[in-house]
Protein backbone atom coordinates (compact mmCIF):
# COMPACT_ATOMS: atom_id res chain seq x y z
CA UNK A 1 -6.73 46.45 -11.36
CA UNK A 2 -7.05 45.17 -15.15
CA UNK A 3 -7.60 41.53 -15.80
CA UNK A 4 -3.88 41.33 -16.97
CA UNK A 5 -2.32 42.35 -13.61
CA UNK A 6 -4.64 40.53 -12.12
CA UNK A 7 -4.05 37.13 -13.81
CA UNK A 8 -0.25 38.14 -13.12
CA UNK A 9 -0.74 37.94 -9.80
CA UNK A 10 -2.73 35.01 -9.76
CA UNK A 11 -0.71 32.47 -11.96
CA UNK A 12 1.87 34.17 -9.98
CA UNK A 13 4.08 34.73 -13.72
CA UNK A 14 7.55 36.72 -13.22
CA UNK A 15 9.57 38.11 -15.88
CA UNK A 16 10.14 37.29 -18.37
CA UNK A 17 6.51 35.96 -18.99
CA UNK A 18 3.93 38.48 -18.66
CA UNK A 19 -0.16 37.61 -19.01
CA UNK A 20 -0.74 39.35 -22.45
CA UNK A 21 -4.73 39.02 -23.05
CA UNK A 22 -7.66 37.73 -21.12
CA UNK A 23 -10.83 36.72 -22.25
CA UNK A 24 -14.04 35.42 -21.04
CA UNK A 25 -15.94 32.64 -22.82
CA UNK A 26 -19.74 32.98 -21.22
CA UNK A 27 -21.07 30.33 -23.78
CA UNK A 28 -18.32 27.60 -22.79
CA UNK A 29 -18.28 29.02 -18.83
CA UNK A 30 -14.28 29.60 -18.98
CA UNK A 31 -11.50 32.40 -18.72
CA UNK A 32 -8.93 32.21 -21.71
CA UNK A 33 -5.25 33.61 -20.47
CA UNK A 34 -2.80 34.24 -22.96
CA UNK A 35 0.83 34.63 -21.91
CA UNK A 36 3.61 36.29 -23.23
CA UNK A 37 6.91 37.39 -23.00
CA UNK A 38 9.91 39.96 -23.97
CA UNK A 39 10.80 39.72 -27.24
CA UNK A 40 14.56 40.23 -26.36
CA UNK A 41 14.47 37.52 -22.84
CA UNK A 42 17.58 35.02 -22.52
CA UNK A 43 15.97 31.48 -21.71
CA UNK A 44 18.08 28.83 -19.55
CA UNK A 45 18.77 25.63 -21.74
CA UNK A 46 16.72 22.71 -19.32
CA UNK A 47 19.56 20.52 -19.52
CA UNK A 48 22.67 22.83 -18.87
CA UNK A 49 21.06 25.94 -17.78
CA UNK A 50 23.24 27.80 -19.72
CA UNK A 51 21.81 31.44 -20.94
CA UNK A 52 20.45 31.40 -25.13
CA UNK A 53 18.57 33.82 -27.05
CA UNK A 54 15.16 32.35 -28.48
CA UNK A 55 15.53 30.72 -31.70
CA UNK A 56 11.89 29.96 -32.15
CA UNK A 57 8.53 28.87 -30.54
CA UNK A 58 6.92 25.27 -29.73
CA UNK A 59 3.62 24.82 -31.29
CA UNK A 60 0.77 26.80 -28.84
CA UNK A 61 -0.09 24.30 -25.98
CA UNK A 62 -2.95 25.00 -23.38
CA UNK A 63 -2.87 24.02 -19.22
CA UNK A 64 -5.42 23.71 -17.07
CA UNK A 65 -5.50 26.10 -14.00
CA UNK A 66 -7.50 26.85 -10.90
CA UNK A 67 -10.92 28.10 -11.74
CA UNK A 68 -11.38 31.67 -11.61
CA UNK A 69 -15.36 32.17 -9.52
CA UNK A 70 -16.09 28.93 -10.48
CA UNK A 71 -15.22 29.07 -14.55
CA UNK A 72 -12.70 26.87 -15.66
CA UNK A 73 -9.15 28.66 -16.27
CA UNK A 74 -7.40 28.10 -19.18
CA UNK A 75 -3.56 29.36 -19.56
CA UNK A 76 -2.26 29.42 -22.85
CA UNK A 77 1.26 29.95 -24.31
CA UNK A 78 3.81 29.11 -27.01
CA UNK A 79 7.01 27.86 -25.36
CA UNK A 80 10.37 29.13 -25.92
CA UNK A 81 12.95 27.06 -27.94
CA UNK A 82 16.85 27.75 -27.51
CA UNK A 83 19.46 26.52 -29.64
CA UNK A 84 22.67 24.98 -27.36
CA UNK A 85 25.64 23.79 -28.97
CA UNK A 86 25.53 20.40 -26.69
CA UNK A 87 22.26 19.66 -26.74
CA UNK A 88 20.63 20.70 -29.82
CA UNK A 89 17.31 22.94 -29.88
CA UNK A 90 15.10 22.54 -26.78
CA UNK A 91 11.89 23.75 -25.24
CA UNK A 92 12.52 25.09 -22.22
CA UNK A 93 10.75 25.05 -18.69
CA UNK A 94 8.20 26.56 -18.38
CA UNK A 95 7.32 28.26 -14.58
CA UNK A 96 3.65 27.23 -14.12
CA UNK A 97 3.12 23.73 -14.82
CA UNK A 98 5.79 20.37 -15.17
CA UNK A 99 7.09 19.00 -18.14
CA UNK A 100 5.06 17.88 -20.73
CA UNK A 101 1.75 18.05 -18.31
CA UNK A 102 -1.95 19.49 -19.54
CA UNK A 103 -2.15 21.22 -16.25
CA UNK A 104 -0.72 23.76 -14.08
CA UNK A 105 1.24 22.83 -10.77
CA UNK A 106 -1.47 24.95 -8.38
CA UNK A 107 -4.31 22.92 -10.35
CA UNK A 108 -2.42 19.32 -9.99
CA UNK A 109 -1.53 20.00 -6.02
CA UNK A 110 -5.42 20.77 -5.79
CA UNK A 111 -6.37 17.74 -8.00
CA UNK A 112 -3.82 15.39 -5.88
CA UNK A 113 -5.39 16.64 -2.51
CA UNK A 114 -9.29 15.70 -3.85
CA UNK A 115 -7.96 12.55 -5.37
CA UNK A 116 -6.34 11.35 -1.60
CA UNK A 117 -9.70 12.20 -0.10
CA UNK A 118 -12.22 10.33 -2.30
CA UNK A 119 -12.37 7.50 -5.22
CA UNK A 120 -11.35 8.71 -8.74
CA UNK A 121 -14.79 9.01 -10.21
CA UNK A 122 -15.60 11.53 -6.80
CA UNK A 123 -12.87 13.23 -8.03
CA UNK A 124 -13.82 13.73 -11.72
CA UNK A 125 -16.69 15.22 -10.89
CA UNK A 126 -15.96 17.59 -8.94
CA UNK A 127 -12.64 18.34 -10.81
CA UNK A 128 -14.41 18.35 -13.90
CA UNK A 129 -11.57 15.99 -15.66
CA UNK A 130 -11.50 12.70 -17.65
CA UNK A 131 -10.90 9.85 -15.83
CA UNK A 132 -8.18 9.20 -17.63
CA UNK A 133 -6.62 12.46 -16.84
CA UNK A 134 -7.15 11.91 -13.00
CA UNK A 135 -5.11 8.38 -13.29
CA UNK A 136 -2.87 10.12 -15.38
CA UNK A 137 -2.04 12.88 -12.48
CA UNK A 138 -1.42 9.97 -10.04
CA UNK A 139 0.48 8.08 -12.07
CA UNK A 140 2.92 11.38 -12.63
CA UNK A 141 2.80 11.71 -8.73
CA UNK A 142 3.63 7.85 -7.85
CA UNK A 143 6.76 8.47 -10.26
CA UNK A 144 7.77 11.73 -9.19
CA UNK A 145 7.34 10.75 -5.04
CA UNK A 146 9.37 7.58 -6.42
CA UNK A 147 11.81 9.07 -7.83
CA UNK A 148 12.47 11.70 -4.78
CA UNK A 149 12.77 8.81 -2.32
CA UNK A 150 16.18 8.92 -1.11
CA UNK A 151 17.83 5.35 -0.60
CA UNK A 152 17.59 4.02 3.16
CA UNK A 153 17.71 0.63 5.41
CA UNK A 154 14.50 -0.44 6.59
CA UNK A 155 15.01 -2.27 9.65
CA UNK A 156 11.95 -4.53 10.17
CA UNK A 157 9.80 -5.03 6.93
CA UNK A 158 6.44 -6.97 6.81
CA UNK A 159 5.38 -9.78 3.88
CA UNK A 160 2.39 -10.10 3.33
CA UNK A 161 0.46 -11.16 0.11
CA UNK A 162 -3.28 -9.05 -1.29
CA UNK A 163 -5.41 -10.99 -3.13
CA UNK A 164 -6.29 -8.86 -6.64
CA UNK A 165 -8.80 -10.68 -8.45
CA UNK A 166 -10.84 -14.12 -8.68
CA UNK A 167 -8.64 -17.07 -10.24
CA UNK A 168 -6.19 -16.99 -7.20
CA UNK A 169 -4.12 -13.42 -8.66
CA UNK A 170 -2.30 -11.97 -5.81
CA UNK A 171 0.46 -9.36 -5.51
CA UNK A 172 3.22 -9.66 -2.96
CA UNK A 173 3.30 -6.58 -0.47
CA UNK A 174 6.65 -5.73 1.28
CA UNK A 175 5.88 -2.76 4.04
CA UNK A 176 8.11 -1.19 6.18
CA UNK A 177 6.60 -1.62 9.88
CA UNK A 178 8.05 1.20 11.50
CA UNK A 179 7.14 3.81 9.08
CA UNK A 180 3.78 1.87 8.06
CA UNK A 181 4.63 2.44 4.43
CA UNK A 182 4.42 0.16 1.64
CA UNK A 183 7.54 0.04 -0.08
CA UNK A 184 7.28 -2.52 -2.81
CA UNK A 185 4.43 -4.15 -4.75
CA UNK A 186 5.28 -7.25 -6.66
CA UNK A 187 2.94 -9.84 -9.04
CA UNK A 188 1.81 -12.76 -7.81
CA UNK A 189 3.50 -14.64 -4.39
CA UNK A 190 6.47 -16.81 -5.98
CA UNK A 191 9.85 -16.80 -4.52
CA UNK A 192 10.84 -14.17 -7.59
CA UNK A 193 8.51 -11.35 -6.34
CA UNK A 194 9.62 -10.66 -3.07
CA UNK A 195 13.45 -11.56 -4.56
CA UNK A 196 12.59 -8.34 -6.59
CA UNK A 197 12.42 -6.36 -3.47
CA UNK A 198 15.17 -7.82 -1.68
CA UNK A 199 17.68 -7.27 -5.32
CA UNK A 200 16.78 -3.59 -5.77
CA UNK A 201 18.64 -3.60 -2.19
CA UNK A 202 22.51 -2.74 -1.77
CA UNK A 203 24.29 -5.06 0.37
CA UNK A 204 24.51 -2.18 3.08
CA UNK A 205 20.73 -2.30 2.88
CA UNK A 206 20.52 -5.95 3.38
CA UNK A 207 22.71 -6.31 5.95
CA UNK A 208 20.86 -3.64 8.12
CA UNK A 209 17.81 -5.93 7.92
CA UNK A 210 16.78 -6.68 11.20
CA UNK A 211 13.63 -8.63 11.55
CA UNK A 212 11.36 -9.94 8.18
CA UNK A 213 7.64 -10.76 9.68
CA UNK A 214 5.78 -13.33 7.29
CA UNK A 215 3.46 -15.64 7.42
CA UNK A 216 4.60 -18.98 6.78
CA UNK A 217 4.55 -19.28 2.83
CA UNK A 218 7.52 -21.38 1.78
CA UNK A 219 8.27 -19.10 -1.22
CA UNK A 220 8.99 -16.22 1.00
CA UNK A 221 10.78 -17.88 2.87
CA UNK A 222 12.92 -18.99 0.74
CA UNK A 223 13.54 -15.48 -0.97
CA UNK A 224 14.84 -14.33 2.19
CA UNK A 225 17.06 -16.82 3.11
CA UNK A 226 18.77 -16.84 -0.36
CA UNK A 227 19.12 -12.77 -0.48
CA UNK A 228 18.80 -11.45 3.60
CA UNK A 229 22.16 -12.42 5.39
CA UNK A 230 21.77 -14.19 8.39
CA UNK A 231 18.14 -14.77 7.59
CA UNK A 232 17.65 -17.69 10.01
CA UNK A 233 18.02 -15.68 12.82
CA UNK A 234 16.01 -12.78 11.54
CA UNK A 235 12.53 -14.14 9.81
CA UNK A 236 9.62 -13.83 12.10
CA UNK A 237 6.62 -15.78 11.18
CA UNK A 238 3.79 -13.74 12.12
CA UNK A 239 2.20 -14.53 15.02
CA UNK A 240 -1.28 -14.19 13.95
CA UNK A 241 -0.85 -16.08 10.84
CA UNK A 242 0.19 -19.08 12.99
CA UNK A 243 -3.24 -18.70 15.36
CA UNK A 244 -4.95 -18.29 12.21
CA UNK A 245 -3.88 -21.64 11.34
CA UNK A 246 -4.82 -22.92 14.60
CA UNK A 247 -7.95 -21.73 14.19
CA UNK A 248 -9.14 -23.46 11.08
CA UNK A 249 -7.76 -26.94 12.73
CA UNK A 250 -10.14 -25.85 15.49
CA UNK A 251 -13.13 -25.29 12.94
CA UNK A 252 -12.29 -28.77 11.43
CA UNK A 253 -13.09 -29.79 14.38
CA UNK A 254 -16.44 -28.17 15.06
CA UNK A 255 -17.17 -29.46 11.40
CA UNK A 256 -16.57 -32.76 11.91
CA UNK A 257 -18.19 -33.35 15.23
CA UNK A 258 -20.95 -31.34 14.20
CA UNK A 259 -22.00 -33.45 11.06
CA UNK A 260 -21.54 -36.66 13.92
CA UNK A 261 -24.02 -35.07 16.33
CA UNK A 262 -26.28 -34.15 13.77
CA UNK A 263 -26.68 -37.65 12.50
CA UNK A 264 -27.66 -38.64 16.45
CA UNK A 265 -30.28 -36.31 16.19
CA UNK A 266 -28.38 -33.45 18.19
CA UNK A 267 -28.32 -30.08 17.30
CA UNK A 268 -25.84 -28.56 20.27
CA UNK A 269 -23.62 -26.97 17.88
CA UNK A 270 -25.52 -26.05 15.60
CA UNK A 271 -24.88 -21.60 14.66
CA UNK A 272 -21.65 -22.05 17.28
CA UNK A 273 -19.13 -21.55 14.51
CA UNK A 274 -17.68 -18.09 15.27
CA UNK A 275 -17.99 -18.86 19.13
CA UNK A 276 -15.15 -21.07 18.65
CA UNK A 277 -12.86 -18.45 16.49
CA UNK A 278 -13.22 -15.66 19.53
CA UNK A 279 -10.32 -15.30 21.87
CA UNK A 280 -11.52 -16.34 25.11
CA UNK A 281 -11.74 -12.41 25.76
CA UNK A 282 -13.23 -11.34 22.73
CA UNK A 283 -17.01 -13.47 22.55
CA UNK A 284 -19.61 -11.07 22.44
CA UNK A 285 -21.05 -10.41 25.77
CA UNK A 286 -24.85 -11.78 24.69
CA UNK A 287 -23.39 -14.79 23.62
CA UNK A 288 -20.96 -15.79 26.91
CA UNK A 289 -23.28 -17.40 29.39
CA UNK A 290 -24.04 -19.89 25.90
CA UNK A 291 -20.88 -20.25 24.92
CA UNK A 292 -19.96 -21.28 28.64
CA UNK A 293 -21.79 -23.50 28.56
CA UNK A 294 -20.93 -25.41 25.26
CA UNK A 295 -17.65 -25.36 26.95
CA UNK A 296 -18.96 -27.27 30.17
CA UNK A 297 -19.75 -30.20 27.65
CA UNK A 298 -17.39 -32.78 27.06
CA UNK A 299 -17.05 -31.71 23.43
CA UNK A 300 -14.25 -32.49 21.19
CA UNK A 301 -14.12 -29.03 19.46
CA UNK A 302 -13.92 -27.66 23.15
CA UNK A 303 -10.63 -29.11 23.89
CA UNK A 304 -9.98 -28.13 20.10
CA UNK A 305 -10.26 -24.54 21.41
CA UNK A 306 -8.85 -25.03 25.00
CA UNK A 307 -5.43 -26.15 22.78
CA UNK A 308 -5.88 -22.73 20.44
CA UNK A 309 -5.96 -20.66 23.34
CA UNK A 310 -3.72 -22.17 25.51
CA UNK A 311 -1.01 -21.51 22.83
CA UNK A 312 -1.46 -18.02 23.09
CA UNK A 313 0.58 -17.45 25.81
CA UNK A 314 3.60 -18.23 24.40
CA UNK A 315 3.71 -15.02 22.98
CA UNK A 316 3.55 -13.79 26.89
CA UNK A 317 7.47 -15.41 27.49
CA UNK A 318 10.33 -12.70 28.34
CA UNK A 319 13.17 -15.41 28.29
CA UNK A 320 13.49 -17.53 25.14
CA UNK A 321 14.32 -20.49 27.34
CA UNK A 322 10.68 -20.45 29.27
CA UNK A 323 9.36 -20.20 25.87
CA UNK A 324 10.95 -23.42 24.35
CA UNK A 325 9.55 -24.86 27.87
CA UNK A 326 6.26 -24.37 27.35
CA UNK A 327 6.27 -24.97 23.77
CA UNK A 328 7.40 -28.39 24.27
CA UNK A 329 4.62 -29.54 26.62
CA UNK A 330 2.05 -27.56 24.50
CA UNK A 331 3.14 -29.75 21.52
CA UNK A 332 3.22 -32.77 23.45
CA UNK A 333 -0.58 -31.91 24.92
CA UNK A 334 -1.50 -30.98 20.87
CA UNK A 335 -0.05 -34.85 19.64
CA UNK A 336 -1.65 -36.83 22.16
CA UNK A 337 -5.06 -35.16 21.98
CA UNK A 338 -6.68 -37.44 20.01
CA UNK A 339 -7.63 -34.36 17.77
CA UNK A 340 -6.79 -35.41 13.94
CA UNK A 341 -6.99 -31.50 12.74
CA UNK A 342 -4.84 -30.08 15.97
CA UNK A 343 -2.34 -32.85 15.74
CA UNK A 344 -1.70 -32.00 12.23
CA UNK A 345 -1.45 -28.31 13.21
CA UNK A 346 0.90 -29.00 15.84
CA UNK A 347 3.06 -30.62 13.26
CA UNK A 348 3.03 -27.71 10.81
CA UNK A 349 4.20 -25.12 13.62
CA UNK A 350 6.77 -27.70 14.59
CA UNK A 351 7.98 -27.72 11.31
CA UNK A 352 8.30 -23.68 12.09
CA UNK A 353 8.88 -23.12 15.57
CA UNK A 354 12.16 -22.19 14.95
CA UNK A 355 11.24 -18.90 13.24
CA UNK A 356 8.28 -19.10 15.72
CA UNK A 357 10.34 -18.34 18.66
CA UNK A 358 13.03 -15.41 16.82
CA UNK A 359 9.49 -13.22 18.32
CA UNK A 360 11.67 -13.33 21.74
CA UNK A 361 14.71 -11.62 19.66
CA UNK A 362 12.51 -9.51 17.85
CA UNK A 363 8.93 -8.52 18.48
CA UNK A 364 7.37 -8.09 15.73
CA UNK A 365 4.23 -9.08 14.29
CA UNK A 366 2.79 -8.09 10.66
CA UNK A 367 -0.01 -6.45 12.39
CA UNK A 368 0.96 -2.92 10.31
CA UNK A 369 0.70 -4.87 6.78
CA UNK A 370 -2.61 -6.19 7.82
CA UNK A 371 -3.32 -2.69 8.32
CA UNK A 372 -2.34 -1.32 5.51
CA UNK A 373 -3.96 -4.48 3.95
CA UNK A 374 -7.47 -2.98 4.97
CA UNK A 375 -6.64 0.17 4.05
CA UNK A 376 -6.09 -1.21 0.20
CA UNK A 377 -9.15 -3.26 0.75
CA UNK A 378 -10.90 -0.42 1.15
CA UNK A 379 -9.31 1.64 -1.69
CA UNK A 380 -10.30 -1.26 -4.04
CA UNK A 381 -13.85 -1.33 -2.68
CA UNK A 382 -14.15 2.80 -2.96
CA UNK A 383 -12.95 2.06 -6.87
CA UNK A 384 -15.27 -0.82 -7.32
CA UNK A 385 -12.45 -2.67 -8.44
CA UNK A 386 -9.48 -2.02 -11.06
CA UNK A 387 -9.54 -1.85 -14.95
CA UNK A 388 -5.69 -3.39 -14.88
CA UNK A 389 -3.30 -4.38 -12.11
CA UNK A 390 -1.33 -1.52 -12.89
CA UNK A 391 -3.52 0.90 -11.77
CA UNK A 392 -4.45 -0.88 -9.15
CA UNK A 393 -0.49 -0.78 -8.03
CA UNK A 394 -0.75 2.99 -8.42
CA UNK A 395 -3.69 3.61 -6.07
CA UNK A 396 -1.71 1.89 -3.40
CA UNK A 397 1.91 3.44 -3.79
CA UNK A 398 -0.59 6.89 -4.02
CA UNK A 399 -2.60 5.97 -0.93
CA UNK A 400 -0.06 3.73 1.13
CA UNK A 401 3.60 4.77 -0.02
CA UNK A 402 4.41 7.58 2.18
CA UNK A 403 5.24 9.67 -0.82
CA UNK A 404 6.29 13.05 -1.80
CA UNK A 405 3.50 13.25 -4.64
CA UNK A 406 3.58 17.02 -5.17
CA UNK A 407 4.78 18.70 -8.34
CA UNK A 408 7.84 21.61 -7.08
């Protein structure tokens, strides 16, 4: 077989284009392909698709292909311009690679499937591409999957803000929790970004909204009572956020009662911090029989904790009504404990345990954004950080959006 027919085969051209001339470059370790076509071929105009003879060429661009036993493939070719009567005088499409791009479509589905594997410096390398050009390819993919995304009511979404650089600079993360995607990325955490989300929405779309889990940040809130009909029935504050918030009242605690035993010359909390941020069920199993015993002591920050835990059951509840039950005489044991921190944390969830207890309507917890919150994490360690938030956007509708990234 001659290297024309086989380079047909392999950029996979049909007629009219034809692979004219192939060379090999030894000193520069690539294969040069030139391709071709009929002289007398009727091109489709891109916008109409209506049949024109050539009226002249585009200047000669180059693409980047698979490499050919490991030298770098290089297809070249002078695109077709048609003259149409509606739309003036186009290039039209070519076969092998998309609009406009540097590279083929068989070389961008290869460079997409090393770039959702490893970081984008991994990927340069073994690509053998410019950074640039590898946040260039997802870039081109984030649009294309976003553009391919066909409309749709997500029932339950998750809130949830990431953190993006020092200087308190956050972005505003809206997921769906059933599909575990993320389906909108706004700046900062005001009452405008997550409005953003919630006005791209028709009002078929908002009314399908089922359940919103969130942590208790006002602005959020608010956003979704102005734009989410019947929103008061339908925001879930995250149950994890609110023991989270228990659990730095209970550190107060340990703080302050630590500092007041250390100044009598005791040490018994001293390295206990994380003992008292374990669920009962999660302390390490070397540290137990201690920890026990701390809690045999009549210490403050052990009563602290007794409260934390004890308001974990109320998660545990089938009927809203035994839930309201027990909440009441847990909030009555929380205000008369003599506990400044847990008193005040009592408060706050009072303030909230109206959106506390819509868990009983709907389940949900904003344990998939956390997720998908590590998973980010993790893509900004990998990258060693961001150059500009934008990019940083891109690496997580690439990594996290449940996209179609692939060229046709």
């Amino acid at each position: 077989m001659q290297d024309t027919a086989l380079y047909q085969h392999l950029l996979g051209l049909k007629s009219p284009w034809r692979v004219g001339r192939v060379e090999l470059n030894m000193k520069e370790h690539c294969v040069e392909v030139w391709a071709d076509h009929a002289d007398d071929a009727v091109w489709a105009c891109p916008t109409c698709a209506r049949e024109l003879p050539l009226y002249d060429h585009a200047t000669p661009r180059t693409w980047r292909h698979l490499d050919s036993c490991q030298y770098q493939t290089h297809l070249h070719a002078r695109i077709p311009r048609v003259d149409c009567s509606q739309h003036g005088v186009v290039q039209v499409t070519v076969p092998w690679a998309e609009p406009r791009a540097r590279f083929t479509r068989l070389f961008e589905r290869l460079a997409l499937d090393v770039l959702r594997q490893c970081d984008v410096t991994g990927a340069t390398n073994i690509l053998g591409i410019s950074w640039d050009e590898a946040w260039g390819m997802m870039a081109r993919a984030v649009r294309r999957g976003q553009e391919r995304k066909m409309a749709k009511t997500v029932r339950t979404i998750g809130v949830d803000e990431k953190a993006v650089a020092k200087g308190h600079r956050y972005l505003t993360l809206v997921c769906d929790l059933e599909e575990g995607t993320v389906e909108h990325i706004a700046d900062d955490r005001k009452q405008e970004s997550l409005a953003s989300y919630y006005r791209s929405l028709s009002s078929h779309q908002l009314a399908g909204i089922e359940a919103v889990a969130m942590d208790m940040w006002v602005p959020y809130l608010q956003a979704t009572r102005a734009w989410v009909p019947e929103a008061a029935s339908k925001i879930v504050f995250d149950r994890f956020h609110v023991m989270g918030y228990l659990g730095k009242a209970v550190d107060t605690v340990r703080k302050q009662e630590h500092r007041e035993l250390l100044a009598a010359g005791d040490g018994t909390l001293t390295g206990s911090k994380y003992l008292w941020l374990y669920s009962q069920e999660n302390v390490p199993l070397k540290r137990r029989e201690e920890f026990d015993a701390l809690r045999r002591k009549a210490l403050k920050v052990g009563r602290a904790w007794a409260l934390k835990e004890a308001f974990r059951h109320l998660w545990a509840y089938v009927y809203p009504a035994s839930g309201w039950k027990f909440w009441k005489r847990w909030y009555f044991w929380a205000t008369h404990s003599r506990l400044a921190p847990m008193r005040q944390a009592a408060q706050t969830v009072h303030r909230h345990i109206e959106n506390i207890l819509t868990y009983f309507q709907h389940p949900v917890t904003n344990a998939m954004s956390e997720g998908l919150n590590s998973k980010i994490q993790k893509i900004k360690n990998m990258a060693c950080g961001f150059r500009n938030i934008e990019n940083f956007k891109t690496a997580i509708y690439f990594h996290c959006g449940g996209l179609d990234l692939y060229p046709c």
